[in-house]
N, C-alpha and C. Protein backbone atom coordinates (compact mmCIF):
# COMPACT_ATOMS: atom_id res chain seq x y z
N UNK A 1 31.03 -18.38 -7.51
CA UNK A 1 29.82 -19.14 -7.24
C UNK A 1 29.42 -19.02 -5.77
N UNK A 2 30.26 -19.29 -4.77
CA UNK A 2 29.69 -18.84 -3.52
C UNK A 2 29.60 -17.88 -3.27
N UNK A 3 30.33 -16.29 -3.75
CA UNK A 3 29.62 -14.82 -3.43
C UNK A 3 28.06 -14.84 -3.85
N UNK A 4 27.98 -15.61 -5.44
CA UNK A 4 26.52 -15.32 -5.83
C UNK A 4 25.33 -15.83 -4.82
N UNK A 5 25.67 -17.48 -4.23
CA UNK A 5 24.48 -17.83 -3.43
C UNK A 5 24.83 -17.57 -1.89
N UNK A 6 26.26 -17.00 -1.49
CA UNK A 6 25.71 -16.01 -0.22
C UNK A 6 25.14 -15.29 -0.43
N UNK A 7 25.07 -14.16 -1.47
CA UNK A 7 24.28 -12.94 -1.50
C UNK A 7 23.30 -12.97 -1.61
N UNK A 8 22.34 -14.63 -2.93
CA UNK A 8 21.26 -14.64 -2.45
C UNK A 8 20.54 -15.11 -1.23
N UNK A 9 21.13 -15.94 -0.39
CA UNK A 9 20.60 -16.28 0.53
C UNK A 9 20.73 -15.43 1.84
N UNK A 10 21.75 -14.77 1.28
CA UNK A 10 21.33 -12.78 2.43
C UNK A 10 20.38 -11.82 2.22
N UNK A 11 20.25 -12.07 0.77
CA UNK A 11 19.09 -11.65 0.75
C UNK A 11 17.73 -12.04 0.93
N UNK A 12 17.67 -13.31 0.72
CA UNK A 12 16.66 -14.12 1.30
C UNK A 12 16.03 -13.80 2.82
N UNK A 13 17.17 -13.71 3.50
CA UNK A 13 16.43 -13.93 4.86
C UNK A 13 16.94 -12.30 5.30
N UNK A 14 17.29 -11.04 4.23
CA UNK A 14 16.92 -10.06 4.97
C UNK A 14 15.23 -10.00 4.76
N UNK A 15 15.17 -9.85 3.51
CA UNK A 15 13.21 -10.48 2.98
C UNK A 15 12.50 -10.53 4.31
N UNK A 16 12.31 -12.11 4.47
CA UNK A 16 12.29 -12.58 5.67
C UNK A 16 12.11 -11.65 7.00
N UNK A 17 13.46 -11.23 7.00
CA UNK A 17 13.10 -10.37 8.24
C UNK A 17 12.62 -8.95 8.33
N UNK A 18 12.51 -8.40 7.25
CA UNK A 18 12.06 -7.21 7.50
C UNK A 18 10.51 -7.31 7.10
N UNK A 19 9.93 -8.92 7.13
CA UNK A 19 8.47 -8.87 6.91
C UNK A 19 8.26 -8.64 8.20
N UNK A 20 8.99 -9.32 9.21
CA UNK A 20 8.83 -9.29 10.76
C UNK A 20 9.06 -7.92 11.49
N UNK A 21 9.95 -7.32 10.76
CA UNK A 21 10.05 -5.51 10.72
C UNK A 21 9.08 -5.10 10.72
N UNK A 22 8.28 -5.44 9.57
CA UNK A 22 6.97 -4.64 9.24
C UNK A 22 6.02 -5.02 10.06
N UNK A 23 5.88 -6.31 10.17
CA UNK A 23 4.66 -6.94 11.04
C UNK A 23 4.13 -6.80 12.09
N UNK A 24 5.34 -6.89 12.92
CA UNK A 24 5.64 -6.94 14.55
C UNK A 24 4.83 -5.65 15.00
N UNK A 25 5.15 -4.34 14.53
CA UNK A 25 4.47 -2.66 15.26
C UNK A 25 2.91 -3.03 14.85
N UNK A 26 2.49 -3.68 13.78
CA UNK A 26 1.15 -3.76 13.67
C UNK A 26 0.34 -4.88 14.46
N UNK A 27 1.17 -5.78 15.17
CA UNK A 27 0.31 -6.21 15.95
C UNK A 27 0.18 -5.52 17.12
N UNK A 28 1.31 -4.46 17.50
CA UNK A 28 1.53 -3.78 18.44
C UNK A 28 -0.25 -3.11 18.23
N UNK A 29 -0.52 -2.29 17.20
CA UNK A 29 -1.54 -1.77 16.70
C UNK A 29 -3.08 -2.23 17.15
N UNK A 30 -2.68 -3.52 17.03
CA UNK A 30 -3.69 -4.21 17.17
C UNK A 30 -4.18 -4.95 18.43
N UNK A 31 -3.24 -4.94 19.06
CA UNK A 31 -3.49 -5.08 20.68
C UNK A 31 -3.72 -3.51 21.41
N UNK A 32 -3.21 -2.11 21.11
CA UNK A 32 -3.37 -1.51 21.49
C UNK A 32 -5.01 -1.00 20.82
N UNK A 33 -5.89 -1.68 20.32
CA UNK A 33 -7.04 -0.92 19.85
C UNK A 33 -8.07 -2.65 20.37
N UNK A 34 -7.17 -3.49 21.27
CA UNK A 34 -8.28 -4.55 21.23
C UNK A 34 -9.18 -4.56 22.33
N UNK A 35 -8.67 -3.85 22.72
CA UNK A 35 -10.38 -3.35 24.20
C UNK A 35 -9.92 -4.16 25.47
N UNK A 36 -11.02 -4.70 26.06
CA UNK A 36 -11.59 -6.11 26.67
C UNK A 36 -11.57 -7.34 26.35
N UNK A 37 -11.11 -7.87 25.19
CA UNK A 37 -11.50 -9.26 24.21
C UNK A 37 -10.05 -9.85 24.77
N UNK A 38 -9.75 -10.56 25.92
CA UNK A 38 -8.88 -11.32 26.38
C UNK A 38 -8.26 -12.46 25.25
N UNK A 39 -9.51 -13.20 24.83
CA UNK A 39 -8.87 -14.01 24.01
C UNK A 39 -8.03 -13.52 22.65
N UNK A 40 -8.50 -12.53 22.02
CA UNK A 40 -8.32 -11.90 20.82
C UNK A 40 -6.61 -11.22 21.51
N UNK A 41 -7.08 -10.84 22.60
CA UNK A 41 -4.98 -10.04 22.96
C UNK A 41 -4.34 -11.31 23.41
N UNK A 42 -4.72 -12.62 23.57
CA UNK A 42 -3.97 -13.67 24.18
C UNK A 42 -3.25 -13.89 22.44
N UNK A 43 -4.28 -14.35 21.74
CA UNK A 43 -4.24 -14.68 20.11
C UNK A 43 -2.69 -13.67 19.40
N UNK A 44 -3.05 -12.66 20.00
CA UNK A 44 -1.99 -11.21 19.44
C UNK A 44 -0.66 -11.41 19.94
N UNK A 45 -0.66 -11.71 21.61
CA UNK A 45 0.41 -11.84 21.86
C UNK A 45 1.06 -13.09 21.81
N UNK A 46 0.36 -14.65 21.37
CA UNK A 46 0.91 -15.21 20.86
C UNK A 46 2.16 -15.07 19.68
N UNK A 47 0.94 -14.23 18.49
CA UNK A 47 1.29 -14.09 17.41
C UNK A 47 2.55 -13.65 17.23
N UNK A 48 2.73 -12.21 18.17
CA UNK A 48 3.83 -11.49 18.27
C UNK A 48 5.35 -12.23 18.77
N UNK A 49 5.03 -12.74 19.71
CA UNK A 49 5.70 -13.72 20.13
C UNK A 49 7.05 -14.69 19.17
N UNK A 50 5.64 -15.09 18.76
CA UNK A 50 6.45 -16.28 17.33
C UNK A 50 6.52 -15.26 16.02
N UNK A 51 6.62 -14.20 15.67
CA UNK A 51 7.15 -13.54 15.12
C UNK A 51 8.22 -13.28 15.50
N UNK A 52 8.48 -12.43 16.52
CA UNK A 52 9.80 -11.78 16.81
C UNK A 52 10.91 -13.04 17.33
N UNK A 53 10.52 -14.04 17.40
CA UNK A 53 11.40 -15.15 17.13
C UNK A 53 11.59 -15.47 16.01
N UNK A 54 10.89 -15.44 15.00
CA UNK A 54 11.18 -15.78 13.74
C UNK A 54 12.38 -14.43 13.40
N UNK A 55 11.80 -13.93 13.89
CA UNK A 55 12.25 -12.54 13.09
C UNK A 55 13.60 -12.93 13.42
N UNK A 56 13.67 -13.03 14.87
CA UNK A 56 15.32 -12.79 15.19
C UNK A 56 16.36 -13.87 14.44
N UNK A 57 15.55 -15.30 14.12
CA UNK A 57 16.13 -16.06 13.76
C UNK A 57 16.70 -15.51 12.42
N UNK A 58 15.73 -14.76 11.65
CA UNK A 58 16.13 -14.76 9.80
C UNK A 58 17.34 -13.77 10.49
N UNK A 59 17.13 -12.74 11.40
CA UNK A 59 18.14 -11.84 11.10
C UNK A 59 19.91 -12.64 12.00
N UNK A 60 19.92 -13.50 12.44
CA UNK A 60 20.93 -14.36 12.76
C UNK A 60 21.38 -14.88 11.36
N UNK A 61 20.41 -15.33 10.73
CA UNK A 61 21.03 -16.12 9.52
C UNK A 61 21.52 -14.93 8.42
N UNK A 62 20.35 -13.57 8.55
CA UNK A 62 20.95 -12.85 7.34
C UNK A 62 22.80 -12.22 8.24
N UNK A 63 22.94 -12.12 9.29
CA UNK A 63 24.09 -11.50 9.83
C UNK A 63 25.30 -12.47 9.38
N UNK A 64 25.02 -13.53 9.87
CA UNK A 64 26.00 -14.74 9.43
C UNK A 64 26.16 -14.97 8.07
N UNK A 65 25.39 -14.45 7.05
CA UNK A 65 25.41 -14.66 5.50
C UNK A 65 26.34 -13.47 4.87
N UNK A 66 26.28 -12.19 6.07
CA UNK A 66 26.42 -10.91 5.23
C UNK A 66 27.92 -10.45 5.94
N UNK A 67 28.26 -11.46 7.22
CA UNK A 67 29.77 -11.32 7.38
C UNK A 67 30.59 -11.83 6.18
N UNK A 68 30.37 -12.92 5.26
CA UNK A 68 31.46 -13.24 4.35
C UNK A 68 31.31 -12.18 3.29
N UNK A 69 30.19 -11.74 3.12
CA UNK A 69 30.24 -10.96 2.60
C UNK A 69 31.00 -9.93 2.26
N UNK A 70 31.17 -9.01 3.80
CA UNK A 70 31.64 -8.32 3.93
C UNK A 70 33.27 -8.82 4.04
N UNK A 71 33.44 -9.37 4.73
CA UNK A 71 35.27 -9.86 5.33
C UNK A 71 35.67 -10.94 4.60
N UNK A 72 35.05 -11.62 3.95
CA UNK A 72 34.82 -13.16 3.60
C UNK A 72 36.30 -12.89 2.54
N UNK A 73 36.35 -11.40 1.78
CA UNK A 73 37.82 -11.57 1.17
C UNK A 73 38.99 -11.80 1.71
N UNK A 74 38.87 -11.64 2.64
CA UNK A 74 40.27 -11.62 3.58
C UNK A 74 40.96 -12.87 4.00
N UNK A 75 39.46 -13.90 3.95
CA UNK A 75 39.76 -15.26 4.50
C UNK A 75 39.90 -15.92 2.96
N UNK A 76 39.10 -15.92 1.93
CA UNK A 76 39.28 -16.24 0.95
C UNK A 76 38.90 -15.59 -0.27
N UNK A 77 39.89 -14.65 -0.78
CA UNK A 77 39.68 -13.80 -2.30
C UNK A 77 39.36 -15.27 -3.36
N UNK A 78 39.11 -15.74 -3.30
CA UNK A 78 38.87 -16.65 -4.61
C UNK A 78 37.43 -16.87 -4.33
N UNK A 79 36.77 -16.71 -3.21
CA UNK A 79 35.53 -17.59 -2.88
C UNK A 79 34.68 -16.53 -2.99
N UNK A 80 34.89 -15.16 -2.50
CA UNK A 80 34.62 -13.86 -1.97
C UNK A 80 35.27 -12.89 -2.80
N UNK A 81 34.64 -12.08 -3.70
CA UNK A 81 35.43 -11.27 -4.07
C UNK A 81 35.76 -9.73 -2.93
N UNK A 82 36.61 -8.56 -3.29
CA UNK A 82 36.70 -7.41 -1.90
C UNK A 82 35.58 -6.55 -2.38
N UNK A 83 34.62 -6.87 -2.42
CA UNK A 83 33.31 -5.82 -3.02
C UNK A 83 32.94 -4.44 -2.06
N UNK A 84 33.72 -4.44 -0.65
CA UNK A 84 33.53 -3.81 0.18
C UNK A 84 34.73 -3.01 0.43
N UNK A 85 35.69 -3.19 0.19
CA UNK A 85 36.90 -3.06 0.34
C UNK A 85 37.05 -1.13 -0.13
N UNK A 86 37.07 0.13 1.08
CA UNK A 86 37.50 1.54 0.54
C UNK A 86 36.28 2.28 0.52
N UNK A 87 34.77 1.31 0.43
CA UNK A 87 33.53 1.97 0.47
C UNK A 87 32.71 2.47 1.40
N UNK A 88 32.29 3.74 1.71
CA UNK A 88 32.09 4.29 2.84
C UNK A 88 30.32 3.95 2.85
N UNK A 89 29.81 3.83 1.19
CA UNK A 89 27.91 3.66 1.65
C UNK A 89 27.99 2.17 2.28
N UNK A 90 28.97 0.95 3.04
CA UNK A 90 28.38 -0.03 3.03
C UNK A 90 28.54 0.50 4.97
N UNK A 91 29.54 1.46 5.19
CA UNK A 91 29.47 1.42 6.65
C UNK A 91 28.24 2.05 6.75
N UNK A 92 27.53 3.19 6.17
CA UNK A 92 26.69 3.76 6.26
C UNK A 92 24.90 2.79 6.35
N UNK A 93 25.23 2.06 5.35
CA UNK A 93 24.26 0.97 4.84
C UNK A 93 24.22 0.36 6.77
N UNK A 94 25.53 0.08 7.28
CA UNK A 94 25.42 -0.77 8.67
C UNK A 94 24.60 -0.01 9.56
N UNK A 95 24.94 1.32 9.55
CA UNK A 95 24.59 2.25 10.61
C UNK A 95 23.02 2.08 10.58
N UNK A 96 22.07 2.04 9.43
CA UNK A 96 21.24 1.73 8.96
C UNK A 96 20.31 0.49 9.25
N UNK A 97 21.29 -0.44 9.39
CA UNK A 97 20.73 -1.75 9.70
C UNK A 97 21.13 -2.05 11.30
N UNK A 98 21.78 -1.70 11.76
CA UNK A 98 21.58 -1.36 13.39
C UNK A 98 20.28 -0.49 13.63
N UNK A 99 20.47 0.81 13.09
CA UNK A 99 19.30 1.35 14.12
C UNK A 99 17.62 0.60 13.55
N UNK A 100 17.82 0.22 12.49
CA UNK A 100 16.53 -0.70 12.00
C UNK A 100 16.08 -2.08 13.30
N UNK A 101 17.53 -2.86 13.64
CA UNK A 101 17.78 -4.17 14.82
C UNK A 101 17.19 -3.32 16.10
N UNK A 102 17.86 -1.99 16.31
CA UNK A 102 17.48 -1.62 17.87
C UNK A 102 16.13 -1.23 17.82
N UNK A 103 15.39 -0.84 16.50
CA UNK A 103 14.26 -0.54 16.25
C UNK A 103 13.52 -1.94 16.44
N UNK A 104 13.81 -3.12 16.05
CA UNK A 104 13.51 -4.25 15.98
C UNK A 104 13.00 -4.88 17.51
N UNK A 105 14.49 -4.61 18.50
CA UNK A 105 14.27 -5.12 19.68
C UNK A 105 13.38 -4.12 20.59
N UNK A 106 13.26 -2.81 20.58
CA UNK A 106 12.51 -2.00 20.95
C UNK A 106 11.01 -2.76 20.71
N UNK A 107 10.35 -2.47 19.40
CA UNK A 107 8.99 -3.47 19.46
C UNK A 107 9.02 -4.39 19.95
N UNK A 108 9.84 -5.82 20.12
CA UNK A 108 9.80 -6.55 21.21
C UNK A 108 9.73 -6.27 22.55
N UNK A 109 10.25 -5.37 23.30
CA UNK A 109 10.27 -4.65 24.77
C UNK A 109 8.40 -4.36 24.43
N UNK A 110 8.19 -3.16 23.56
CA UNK A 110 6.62 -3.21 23.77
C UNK A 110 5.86 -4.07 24.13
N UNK A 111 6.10 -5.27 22.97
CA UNK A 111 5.07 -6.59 23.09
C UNK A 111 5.54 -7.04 24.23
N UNK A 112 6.50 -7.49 24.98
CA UNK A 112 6.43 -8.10 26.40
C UNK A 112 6.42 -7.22 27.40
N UNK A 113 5.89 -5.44 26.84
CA UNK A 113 5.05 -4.81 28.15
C UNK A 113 3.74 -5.07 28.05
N UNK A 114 3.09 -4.95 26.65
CA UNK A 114 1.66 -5.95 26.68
C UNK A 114 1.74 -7.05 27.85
N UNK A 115 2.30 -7.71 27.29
CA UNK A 115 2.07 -9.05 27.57
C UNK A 115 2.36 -9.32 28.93
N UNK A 116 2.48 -8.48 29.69
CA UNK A 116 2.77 -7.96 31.28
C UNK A 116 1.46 -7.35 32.02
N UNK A 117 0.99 -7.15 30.90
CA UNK A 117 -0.50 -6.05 31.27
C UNK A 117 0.03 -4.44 31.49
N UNK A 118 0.96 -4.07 30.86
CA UNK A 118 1.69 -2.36 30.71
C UNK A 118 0.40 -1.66 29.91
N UNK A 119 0.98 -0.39 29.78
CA UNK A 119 0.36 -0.08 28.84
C UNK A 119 1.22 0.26 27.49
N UNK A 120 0.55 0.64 26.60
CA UNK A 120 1.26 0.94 25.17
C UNK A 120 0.99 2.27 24.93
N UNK A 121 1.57 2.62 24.11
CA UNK A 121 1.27 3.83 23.66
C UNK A 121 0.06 4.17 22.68
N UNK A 122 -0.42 4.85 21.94
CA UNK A 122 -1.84 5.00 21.53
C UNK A 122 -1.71 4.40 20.37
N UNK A 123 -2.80 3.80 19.68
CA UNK A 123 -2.78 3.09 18.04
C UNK A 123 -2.52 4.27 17.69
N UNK A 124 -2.97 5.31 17.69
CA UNK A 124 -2.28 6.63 16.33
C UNK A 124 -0.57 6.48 16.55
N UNK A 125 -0.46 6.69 17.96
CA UNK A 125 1.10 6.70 17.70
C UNK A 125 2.16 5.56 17.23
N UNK A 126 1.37 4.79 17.69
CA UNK A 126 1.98 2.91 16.94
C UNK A 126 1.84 3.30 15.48
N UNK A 127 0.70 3.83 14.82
CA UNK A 127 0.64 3.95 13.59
C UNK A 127 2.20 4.94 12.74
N UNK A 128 2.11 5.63 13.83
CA UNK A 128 3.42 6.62 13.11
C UNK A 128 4.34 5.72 13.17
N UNK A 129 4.66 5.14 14.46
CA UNK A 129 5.67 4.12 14.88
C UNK A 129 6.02 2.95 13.72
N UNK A 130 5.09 2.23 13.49
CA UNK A 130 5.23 1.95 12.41
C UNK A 130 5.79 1.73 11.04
N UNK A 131 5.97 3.25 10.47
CA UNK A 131 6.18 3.64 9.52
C UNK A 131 7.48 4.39 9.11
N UNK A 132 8.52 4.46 10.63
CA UNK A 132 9.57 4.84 10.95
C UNK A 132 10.62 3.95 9.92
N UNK A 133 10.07 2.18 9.66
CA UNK A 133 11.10 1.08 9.32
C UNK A 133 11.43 1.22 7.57
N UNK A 134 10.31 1.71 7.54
CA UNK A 134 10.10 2.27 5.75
C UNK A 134 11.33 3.24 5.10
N UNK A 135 11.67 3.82 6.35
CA UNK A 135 12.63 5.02 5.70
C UNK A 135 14.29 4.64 5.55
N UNK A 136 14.26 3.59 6.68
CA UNK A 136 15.52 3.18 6.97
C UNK A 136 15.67 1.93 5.94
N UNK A 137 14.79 1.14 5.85
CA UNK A 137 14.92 -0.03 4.62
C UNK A 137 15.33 1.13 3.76
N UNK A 138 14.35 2.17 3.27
CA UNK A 138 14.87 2.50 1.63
C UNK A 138 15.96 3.18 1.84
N UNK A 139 16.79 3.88 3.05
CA UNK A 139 17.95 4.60 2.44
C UNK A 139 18.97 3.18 2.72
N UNK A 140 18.94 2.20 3.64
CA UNK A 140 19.77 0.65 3.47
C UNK A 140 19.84 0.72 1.88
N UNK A 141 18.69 0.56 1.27
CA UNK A 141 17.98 0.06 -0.38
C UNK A 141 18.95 0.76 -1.28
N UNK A 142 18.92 2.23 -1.35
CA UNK A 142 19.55 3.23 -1.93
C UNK A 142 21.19 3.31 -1.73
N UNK A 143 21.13 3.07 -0.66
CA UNK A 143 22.45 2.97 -0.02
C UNK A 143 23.52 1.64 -1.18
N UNK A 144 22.93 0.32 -1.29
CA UNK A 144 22.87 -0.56 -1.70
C UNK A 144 23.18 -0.18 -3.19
N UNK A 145 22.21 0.02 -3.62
CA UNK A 145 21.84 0.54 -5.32
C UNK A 145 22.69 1.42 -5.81
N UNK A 146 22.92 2.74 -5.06
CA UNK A 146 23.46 3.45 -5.69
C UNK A 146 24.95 3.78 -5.05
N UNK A 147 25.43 3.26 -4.27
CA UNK A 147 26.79 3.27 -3.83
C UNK A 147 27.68 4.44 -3.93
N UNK A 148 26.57 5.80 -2.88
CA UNK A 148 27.29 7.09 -4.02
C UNK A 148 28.25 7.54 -3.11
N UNK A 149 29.49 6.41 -2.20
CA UNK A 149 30.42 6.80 -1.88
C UNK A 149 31.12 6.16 -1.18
């Protein structure tokens, strides 16, 4: 009973955070295409702001959900089953979800060079930028699903 509602509530707030994954480069997007309109980039970098706090928060809670996960047999096999225990896709799955976090804190460094008056890099290239988080969720996803080692 508690593996089942850690896992859902790791999964819950990976959800959660990889909306802030997704979100965060597009406001990047959107401050880098907002001109002159002070209020409209004040509005953005609010926004961004209280995102990537949110963000960081879900991913505190999903880290703290997904240690018992992982080790949680060791402290208690009755509570936790060893679901991890010999499997090489869950280190792989990590490697995955690090460079996704450093990808994470990286867009934050952007938004508080905005928010410095820096410059950014071009909306086309934010756009590619973007679309980098897509690949790493689905091989995490796959990784997950198909456990091919």
């Amino acid at each position: 009973m508690a593996y089942t509602w850690t896992k859902s509530l790791h999964l819950l707030f990976v959800i959660a955070w990889m909306a802030a994954v997704f979100y965060l480069p597009r406001i990047l997007v959107n401050l880098a295409e907002v001109g002159e309109q002070p209020a409209v980039r004040e509005r953005l970098l609010l926004m961004g702001r209280r995102l990537y706090r949110f963000g960081h928060v879900m991913f505190g809670l999903l880290f703290a959900l997904g240690l018992p996960l992982w080790l949680g047999w060791r402290v208690n096999p009755a509570w936790w089953p060893p679901v991890a225990v010999g499997t090489g896709w869950l280190h792989a799955k990590l490697v995955l979800v690090a460079l996704l976090f450093a990808y994470y804190i990286y867009t934050a460094r952007l938004l508080r060079r905005a928010g410095e008056g820096g410059a950014l890099p071009s909306s086309k290239a934010l756009r590619w930028f973007n679309e980098l988080p897509i690949f790493l969720a689905l091989g995490a996803i796959w990784l997950v699903i198909a456990k091919p080692f």
